[in-house]
Protein backbone atom coordinates (compact mmCIF):
# COMPACT_ATOMS: atom_id res chain seq x y z
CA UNK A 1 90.11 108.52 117.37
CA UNK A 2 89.61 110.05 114.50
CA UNK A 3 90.08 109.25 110.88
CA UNK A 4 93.00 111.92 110.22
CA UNK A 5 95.04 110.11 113.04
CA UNK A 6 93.77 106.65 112.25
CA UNK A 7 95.73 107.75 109.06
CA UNK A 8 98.39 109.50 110.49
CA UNK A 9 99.35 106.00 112.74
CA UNK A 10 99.09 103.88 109.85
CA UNK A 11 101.88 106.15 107.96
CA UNK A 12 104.08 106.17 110.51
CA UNK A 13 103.89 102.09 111.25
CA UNK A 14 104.58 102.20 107.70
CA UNK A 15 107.76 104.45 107.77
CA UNK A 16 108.79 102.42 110.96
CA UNK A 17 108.70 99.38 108.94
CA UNK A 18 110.29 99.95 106.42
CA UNK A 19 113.20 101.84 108.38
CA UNK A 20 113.39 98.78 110.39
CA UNK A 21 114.81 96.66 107.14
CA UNK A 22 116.58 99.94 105.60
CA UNK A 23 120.41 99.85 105.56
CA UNK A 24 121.76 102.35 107.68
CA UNK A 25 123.12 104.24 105.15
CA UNK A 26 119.49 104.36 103.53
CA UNK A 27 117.64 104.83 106.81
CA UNK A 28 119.91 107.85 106.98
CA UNK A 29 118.63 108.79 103.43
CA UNK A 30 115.11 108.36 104.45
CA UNK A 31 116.08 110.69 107.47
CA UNK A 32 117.21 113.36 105.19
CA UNK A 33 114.29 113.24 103.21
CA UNK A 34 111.87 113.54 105.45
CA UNK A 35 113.94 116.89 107.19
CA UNK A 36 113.92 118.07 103.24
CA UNK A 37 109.99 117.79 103.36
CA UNK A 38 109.49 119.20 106.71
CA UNK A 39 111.46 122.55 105.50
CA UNK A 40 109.62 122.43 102.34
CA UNK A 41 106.42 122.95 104.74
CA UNK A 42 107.77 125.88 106.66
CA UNK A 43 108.72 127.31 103.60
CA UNK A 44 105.29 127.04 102.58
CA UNK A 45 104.05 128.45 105.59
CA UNK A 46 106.23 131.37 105.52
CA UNK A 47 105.31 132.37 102.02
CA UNK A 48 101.47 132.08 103.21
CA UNK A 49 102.30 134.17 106.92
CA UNK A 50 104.91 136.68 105.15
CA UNK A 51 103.87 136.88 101.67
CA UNK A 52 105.99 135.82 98.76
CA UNK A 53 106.30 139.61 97.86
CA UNK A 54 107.91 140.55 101.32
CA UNK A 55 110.07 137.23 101.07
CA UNK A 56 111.62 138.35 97.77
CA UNK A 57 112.11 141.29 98.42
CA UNK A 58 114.21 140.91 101.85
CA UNK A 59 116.22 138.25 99.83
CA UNK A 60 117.22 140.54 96.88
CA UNK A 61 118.03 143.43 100.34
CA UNK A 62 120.28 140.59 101.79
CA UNK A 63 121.60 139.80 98.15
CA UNK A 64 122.45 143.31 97.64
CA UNK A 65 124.39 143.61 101.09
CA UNK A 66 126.18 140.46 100.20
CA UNK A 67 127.26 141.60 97.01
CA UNK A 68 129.39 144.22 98.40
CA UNK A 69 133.08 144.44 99.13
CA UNK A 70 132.87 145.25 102.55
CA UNK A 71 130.74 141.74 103.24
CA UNK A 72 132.76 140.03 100.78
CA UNK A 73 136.28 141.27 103.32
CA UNK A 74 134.08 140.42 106.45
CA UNK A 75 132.73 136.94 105.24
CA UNK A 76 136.51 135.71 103.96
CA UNK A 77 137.73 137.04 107.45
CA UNK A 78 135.44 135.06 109.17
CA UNK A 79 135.93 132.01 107.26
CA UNK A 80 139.85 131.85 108.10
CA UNK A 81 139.08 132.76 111.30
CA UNK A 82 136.75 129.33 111.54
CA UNK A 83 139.75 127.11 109.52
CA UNK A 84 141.94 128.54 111.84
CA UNK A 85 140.11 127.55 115.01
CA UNK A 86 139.48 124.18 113.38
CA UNK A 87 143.12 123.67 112.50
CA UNK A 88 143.98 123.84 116.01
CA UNK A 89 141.44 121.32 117.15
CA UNK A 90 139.18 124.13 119.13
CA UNK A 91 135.94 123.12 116.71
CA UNK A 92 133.68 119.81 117.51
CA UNK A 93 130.92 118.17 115.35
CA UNK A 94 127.43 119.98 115.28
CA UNK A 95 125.07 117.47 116.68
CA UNK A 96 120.85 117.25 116.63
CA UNK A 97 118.06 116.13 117.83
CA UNK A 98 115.36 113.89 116.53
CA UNK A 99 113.62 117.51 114.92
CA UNK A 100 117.26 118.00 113.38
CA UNK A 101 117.50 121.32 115.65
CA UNK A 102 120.96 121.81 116.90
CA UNK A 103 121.60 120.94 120.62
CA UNK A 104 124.37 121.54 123.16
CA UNK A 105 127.60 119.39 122.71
């Protein structure tokens, strides 16, 4: 074993730990966290596999496309097309797995 996942165990008997006398409500928090800090590394890895250049500048092409009418018409047309469908009871709660990716429900 070596001493990276000597580490790596001993962080993660920590976490369980203190989880284990967390409130729900604040092992939920914890939860949340951690998902907040595992996007923050992707987004870190994305800026170093795509470049932070590239990255900007398809966010200011996807800002510009939003920014029109025409998106503007689709995007409120979709959206009362959703409350509609949820008004009527066809929706159901998204649900995840441990990785917080979305599964089947």
């Amino acid at each position: 074993m070596t001493m990276d996942t000597t580490v790596e165990r001993d962080h993660e008997r920590t976490l369980i730990k203190i989880a284990r006398v967390l409130p729900p409500n604040r092992v939920e928090q914890l939860v949340d966290f951690a998902r907040f800090l595992e996007t923050q590394s992707l987004s870190e890895e994305l800026i170093q596999k795509e470049g932070l250049t590239e990255i900007e500048a398809d966010n200011a092409r996807w800002d510009a496309l939003m920014a029109t009418d025409e998106a503007q018409t689709l995007l409120e047309k979709l959206a009362d097309e959703a409350l509609t469908e949820h008004r009527a009871g066809k929706t159901k709660p998204m649900a995840f797995n441990d990785q917080g990716q979305i599964v089947p429900g």
